[in-house]
PDB file of N, CA and C in Angstrom:
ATOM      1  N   UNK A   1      29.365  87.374 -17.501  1.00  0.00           N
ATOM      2  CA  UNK A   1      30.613  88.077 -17.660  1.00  0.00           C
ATOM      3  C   UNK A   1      31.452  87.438 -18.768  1.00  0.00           C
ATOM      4  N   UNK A   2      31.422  85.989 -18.710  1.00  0.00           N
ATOM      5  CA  UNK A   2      31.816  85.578 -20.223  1.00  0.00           C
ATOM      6  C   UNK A   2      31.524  85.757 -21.423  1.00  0.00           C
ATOM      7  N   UNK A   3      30.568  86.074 -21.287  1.00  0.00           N
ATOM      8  CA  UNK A   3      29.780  86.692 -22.429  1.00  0.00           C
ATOM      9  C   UNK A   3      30.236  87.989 -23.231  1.00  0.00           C
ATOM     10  N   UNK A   4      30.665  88.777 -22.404  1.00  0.00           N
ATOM     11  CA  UNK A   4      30.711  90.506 -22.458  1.00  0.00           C
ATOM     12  C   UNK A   4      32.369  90.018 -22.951  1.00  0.00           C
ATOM     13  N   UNK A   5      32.835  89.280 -21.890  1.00  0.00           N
ATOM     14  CA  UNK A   5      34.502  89.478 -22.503  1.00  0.00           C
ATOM     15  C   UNK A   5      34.812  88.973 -23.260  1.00  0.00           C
ATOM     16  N   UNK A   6      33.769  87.587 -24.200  1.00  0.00           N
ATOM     17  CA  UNK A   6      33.808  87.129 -25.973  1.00  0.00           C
ATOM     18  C   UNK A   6      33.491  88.024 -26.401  1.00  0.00           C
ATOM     19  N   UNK A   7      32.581  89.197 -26.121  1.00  0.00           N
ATOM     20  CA  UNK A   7      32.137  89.966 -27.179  1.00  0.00           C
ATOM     21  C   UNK A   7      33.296  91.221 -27.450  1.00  0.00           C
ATOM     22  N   UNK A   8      33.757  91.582 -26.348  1.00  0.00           N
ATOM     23  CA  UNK A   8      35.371  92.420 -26.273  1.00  0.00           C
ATOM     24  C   UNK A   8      36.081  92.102 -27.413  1.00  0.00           C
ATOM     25  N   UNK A   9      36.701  90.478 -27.053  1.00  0.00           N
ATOM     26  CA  UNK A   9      37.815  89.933 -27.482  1.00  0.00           C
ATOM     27  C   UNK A   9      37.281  90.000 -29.103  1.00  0.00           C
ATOM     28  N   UNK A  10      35.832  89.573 -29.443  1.00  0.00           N
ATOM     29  CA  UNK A  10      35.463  89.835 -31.093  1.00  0.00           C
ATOM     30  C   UNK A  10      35.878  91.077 -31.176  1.00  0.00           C
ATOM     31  N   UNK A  11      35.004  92.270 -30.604  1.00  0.00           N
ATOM     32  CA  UNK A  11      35.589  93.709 -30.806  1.00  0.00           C
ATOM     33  C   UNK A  11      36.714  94.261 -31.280  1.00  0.00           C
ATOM     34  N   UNK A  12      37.233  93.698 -30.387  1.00  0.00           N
ATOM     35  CA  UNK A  12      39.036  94.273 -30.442  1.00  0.00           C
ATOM     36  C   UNK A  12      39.840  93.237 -31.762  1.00  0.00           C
ATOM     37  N   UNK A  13      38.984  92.539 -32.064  1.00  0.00           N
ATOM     38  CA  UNK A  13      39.613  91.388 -33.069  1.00  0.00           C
ATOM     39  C   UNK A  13      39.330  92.158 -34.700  1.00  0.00           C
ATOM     40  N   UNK A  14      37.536  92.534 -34.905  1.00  0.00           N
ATOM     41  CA  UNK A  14      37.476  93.692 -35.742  1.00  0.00           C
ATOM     42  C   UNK A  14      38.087  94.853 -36.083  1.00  0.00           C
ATOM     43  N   UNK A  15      38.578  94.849 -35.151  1.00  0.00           N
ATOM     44  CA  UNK A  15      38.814  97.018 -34.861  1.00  0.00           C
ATOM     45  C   UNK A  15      40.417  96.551 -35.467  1.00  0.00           C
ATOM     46  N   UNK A  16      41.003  95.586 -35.007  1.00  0.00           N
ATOM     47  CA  UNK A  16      42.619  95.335 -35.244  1.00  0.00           C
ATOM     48  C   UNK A  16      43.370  96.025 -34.247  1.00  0.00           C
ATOM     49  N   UNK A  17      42.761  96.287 -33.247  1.00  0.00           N
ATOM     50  CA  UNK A  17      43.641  96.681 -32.009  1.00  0.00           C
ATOM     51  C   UNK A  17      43.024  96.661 -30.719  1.00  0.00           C
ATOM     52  N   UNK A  18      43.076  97.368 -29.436  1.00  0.00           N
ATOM     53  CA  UNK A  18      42.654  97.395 -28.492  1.00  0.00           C
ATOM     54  C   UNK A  18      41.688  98.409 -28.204  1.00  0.00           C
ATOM     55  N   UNK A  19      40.534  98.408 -28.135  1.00  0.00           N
ATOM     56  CA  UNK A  19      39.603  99.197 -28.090  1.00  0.00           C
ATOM     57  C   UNK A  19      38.616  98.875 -27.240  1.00  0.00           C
ATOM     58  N   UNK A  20      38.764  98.281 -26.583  1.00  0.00           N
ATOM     59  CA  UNK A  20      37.351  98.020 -25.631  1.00  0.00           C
ATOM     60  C   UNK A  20      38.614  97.019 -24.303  1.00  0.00           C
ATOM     61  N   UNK A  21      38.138  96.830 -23.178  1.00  0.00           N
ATOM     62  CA  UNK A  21      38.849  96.299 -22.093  1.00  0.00           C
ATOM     63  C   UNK A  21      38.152  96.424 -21.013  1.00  0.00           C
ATOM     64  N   UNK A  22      38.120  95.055 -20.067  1.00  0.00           N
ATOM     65  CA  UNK A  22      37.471  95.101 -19.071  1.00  0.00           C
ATOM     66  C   UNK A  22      38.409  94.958 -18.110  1.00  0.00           C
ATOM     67  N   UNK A  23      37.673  95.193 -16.626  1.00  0.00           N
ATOM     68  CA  UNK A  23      38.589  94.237 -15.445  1.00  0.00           C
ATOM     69  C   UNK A  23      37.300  94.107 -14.608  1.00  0.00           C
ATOM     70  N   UNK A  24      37.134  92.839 -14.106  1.00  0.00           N
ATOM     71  CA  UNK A  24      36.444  92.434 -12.592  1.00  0.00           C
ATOM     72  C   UNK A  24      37.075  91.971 -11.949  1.00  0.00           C
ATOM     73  N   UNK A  25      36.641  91.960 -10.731  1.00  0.00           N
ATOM     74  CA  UNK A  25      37.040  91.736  -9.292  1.00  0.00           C
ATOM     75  C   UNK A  25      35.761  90.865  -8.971  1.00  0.00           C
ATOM     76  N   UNK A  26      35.273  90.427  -9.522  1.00  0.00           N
ATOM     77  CA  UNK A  26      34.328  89.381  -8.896  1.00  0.00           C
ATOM     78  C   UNK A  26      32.795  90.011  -8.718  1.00  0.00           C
ATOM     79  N   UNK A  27      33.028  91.475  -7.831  1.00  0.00           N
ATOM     80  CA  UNK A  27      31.996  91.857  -7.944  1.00  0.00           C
ATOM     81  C   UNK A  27      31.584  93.196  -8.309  1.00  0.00           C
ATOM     82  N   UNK A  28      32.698  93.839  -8.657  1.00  0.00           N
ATOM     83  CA  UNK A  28      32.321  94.936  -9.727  1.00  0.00           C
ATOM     84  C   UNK A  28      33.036  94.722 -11.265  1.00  0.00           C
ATOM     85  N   UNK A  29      32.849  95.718 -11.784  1.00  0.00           N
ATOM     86  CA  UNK A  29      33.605  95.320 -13.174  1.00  0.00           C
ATOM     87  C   UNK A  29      33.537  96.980 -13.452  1.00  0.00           C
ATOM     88  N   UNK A  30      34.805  97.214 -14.052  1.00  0.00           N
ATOM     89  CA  UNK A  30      35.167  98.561 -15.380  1.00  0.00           C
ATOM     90  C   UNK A  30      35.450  97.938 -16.864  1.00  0.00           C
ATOM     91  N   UNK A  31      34.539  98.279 -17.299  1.00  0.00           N
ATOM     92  CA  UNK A  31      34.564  98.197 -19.062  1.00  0.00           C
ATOM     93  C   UNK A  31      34.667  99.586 -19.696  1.00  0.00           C
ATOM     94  N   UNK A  32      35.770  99.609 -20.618  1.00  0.00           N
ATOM     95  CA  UNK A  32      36.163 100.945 -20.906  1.00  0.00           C
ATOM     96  C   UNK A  32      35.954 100.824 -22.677  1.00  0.00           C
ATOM     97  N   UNK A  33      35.771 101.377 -23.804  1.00  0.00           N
ATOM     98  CA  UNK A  33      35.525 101.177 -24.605  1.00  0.00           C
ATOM     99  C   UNK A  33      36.491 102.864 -25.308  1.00  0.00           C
ATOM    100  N   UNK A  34      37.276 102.871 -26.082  1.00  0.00           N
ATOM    101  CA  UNK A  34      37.768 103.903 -26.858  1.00  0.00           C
ATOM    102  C   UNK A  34      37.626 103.024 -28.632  1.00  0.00           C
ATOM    103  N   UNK A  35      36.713 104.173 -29.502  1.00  0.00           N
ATOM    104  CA  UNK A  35      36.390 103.424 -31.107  1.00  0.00           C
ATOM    105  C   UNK A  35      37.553 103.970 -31.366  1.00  0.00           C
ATOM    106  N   UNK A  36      38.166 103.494 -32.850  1.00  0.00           N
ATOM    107  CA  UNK A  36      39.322 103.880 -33.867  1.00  0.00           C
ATOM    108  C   UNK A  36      39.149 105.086 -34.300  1.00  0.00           C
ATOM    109  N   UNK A  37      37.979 105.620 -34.023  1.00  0.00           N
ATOM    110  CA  UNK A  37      37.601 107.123 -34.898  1.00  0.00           C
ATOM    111  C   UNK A  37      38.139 107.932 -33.129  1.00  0.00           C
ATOM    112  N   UNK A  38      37.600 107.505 -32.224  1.00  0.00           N
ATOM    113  CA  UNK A  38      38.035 108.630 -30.992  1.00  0.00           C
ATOM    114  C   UNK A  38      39.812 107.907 -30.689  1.00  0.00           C
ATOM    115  N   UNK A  39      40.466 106.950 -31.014  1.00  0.00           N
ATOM    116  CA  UNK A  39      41.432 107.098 -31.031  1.00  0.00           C
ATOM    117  C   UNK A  39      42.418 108.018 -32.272  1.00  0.00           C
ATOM    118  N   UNK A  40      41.898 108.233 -33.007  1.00  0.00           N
ATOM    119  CA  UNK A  40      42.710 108.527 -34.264  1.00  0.00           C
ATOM    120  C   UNK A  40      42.571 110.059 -33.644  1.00  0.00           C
ATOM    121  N   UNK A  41      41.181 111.000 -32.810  1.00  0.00           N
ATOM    122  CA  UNK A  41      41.220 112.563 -32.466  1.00  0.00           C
ATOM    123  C   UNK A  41      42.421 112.196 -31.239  1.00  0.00           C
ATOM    124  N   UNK A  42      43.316 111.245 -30.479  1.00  0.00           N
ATOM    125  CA  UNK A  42      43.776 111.250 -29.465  1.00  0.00           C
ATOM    126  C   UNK A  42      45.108 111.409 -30.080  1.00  0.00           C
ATOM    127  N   UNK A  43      45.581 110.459 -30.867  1.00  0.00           N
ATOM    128  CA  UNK A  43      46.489 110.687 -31.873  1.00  0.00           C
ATOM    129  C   UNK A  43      47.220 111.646 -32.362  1.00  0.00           C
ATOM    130  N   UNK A  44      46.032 112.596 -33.015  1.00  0.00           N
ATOM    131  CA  UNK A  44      46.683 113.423 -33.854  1.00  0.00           C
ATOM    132  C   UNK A  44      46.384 114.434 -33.305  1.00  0.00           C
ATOM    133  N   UNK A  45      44.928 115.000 -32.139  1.00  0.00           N
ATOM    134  CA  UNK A  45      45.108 116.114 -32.119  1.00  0.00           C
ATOM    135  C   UNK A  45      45.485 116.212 -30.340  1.00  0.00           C
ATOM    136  N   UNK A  46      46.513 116.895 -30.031  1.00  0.00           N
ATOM    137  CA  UNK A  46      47.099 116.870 -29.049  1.00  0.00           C
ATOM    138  C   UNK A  46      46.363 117.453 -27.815  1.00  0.00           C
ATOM    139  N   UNK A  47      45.482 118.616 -28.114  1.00  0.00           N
ATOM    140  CA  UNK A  47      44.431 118.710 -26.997  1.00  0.00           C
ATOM    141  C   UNK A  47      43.756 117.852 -26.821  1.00  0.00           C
ATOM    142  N   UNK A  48      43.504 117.124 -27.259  1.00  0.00           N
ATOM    143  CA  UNK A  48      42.874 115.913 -26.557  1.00  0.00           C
ATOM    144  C   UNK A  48      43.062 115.184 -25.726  1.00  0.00           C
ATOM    145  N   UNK A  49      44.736 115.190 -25.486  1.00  0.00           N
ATOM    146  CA  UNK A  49      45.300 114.624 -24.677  1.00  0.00           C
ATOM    147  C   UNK A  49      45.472 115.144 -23.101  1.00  0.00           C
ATOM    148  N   UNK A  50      45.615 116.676 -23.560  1.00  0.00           N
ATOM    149  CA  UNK A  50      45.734 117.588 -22.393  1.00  0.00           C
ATOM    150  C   UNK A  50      44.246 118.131 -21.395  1.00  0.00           C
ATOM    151  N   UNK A  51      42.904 117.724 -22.402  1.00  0.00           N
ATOM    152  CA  UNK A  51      41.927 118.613 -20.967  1.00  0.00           C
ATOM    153  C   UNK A  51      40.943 117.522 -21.765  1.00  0.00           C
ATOM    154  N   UNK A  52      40.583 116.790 -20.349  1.00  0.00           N
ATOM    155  CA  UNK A  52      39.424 116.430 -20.506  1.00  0.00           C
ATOM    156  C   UNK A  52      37.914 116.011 -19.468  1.00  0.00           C
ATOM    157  N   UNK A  53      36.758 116.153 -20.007  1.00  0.00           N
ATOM    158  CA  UNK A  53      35.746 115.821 -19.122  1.00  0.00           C
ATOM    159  C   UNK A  53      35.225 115.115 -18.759  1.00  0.00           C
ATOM    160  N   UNK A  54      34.355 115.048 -17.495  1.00  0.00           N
ATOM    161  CA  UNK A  54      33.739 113.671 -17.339  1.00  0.00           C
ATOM    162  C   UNK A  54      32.632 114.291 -16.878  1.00  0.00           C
ATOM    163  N   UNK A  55      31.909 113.422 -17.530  1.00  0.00           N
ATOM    164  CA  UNK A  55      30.297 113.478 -17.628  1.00  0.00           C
ATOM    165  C   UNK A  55      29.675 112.370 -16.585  1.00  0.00           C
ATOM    166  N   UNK A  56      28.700 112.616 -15.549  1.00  0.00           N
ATOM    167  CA  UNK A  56      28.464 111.569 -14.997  1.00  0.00           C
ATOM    168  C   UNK A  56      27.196 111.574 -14.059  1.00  0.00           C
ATOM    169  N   UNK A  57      26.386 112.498 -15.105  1.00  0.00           N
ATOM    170  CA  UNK A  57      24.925 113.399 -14.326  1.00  0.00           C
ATOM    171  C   UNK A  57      23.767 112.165 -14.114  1.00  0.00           C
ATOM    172  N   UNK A  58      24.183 111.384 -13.637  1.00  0.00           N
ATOM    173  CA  UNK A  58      22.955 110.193 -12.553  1.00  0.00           C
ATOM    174  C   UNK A  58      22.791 109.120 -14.065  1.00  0.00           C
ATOM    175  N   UNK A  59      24.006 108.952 -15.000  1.00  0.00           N
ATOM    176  CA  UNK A  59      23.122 107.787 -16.099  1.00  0.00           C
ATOM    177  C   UNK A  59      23.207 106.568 -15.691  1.00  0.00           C
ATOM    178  N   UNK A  60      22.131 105.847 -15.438  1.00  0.00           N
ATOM    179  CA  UNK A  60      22.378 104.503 -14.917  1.00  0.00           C
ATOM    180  C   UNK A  60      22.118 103.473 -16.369  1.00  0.00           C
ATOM    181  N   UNK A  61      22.619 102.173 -16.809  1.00  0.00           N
ATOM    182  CA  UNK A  61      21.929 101.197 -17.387  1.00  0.00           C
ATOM    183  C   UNK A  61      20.761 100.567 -17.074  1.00  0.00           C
ATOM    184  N   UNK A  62      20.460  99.410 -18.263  1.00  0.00           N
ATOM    185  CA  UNK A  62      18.994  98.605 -17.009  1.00  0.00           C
ATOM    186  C   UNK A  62      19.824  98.082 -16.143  1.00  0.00           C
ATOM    187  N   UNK A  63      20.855  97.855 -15.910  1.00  0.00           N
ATOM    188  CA  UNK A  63      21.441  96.561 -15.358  1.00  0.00           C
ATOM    189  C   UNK A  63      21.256  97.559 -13.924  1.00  0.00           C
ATOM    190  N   UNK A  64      21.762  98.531 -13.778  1.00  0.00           N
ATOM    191  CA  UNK A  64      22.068  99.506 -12.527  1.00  0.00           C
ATOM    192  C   UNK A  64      23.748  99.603 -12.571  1.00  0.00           C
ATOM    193  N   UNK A  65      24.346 100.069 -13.715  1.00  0.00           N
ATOM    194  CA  UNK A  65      25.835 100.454 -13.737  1.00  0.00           C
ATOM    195  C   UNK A  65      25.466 101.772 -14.230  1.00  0.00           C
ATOM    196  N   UNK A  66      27.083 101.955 -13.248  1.00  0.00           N
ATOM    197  CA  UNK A  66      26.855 103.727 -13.537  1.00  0.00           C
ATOM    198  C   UNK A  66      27.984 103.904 -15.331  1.00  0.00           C
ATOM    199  N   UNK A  67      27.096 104.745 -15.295  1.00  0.00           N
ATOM    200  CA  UNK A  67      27.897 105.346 -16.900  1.00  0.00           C
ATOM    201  C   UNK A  67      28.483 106.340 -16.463  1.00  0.00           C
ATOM    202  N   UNK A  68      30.085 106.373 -17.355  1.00  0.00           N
ATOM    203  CA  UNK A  68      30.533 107.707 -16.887  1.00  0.00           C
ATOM    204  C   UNK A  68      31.161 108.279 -18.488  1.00  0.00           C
ATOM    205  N   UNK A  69      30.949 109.247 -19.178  1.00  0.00           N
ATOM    206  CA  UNK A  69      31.769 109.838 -20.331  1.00  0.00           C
ATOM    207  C   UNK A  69      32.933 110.512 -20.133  1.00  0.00           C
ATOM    208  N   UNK A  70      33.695 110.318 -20.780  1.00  0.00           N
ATOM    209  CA  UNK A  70      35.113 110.672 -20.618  1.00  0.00           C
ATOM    210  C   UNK A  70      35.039 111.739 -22.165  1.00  0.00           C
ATOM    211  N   UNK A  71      34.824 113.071 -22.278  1.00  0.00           N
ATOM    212  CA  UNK A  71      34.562 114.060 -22.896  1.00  0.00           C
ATOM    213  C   UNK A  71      36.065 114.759 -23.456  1.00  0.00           C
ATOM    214  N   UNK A  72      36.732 114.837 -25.068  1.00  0.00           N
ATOM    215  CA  UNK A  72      37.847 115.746 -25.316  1.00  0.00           C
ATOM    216  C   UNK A  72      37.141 116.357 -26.110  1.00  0.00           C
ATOM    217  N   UNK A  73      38.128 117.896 -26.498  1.00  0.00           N
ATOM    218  CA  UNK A  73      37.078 118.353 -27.699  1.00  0.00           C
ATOM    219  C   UNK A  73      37.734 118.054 -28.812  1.00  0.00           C
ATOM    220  N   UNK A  74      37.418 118.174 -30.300  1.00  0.00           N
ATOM    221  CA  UNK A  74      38.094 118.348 -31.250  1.00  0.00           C
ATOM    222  C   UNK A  74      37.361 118.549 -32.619  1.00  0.00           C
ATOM    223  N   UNK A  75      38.016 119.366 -33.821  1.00  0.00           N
ATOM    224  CA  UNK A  75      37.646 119.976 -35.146  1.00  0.00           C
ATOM    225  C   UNK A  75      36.260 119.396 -35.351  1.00  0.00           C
ATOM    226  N   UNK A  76      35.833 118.329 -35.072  1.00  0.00           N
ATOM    227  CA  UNK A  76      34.573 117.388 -35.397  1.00  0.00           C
ATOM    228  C   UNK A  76      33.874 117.415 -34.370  1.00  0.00           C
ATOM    229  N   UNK A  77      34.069 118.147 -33.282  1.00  0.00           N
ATOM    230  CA  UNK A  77      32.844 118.336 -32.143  1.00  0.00           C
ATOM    231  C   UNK A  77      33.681 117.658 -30.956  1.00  0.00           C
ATOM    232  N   UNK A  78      32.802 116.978 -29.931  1.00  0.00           N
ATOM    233  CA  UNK A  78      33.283 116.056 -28.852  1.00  0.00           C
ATOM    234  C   UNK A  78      33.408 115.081 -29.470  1.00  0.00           C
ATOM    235  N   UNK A  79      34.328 114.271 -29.059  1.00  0.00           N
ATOM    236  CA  UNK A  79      35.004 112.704 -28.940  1.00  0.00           C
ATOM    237  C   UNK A  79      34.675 112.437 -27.303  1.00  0.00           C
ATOM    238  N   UNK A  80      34.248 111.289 -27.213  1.00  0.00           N
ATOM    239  CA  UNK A  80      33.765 110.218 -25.732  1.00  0.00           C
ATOM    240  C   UNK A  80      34.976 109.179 -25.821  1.00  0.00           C
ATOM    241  N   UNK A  81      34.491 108.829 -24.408  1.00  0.00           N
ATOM    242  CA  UNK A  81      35.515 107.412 -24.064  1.00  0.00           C
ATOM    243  C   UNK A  81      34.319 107.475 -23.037  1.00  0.00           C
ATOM    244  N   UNK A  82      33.601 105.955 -23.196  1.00  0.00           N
ATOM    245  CA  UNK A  82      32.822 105.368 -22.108  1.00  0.00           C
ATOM    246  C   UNK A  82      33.288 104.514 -21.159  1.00  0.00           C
ATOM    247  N   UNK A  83      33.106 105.125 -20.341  1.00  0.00           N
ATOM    248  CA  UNK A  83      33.437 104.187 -19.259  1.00  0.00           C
ATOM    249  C   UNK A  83      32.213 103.428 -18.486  1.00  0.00           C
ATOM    250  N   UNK A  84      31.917 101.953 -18.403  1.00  0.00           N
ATOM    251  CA  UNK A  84      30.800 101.309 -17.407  1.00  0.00           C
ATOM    252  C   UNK A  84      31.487 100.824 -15.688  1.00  0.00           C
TER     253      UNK A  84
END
């Protein structure tokens, strides 16, 4: 788990803002990841803000975490927000 949250803290150190974030409880964990390109469709285009989907049809990792997509639409197709 130290591992994942140096590799965050690099992340978010590249990007120049907050883009990736975890939380554990010891024995689960949510890692949420939004890139600068799906923040900039949140930004500017305002449906994005208002309807969105979640995708969550059985994807597991190797590890056995569930994946869930967080789906808006916009001019360039879908924009994601992953959630682990």
């Amino acid at each position: 788990m130290s591992k994942l949250k140096s590799i965050i803290r690099d992340y978010n150190e590249n990007c120049g803002s907050t883009c990736a974030a975890i939380e554990d409880d010891g024995n689960d964990f949510l890692l949420a990841i939004c890139t600068p390109l799906m923040k900039k469709v949140h930004k500017y285009l305002k449906s994005s803000s208002e309807v969105m989907f979640i995708h969550s049809s059985g994807m597991y990792d190797r590890h056995n975490c569930r994946v869930f997509l967080l789906l808006s639409e916009s001019v360039a197709g879908v924009c994601h927000l992953e959630l682990l």
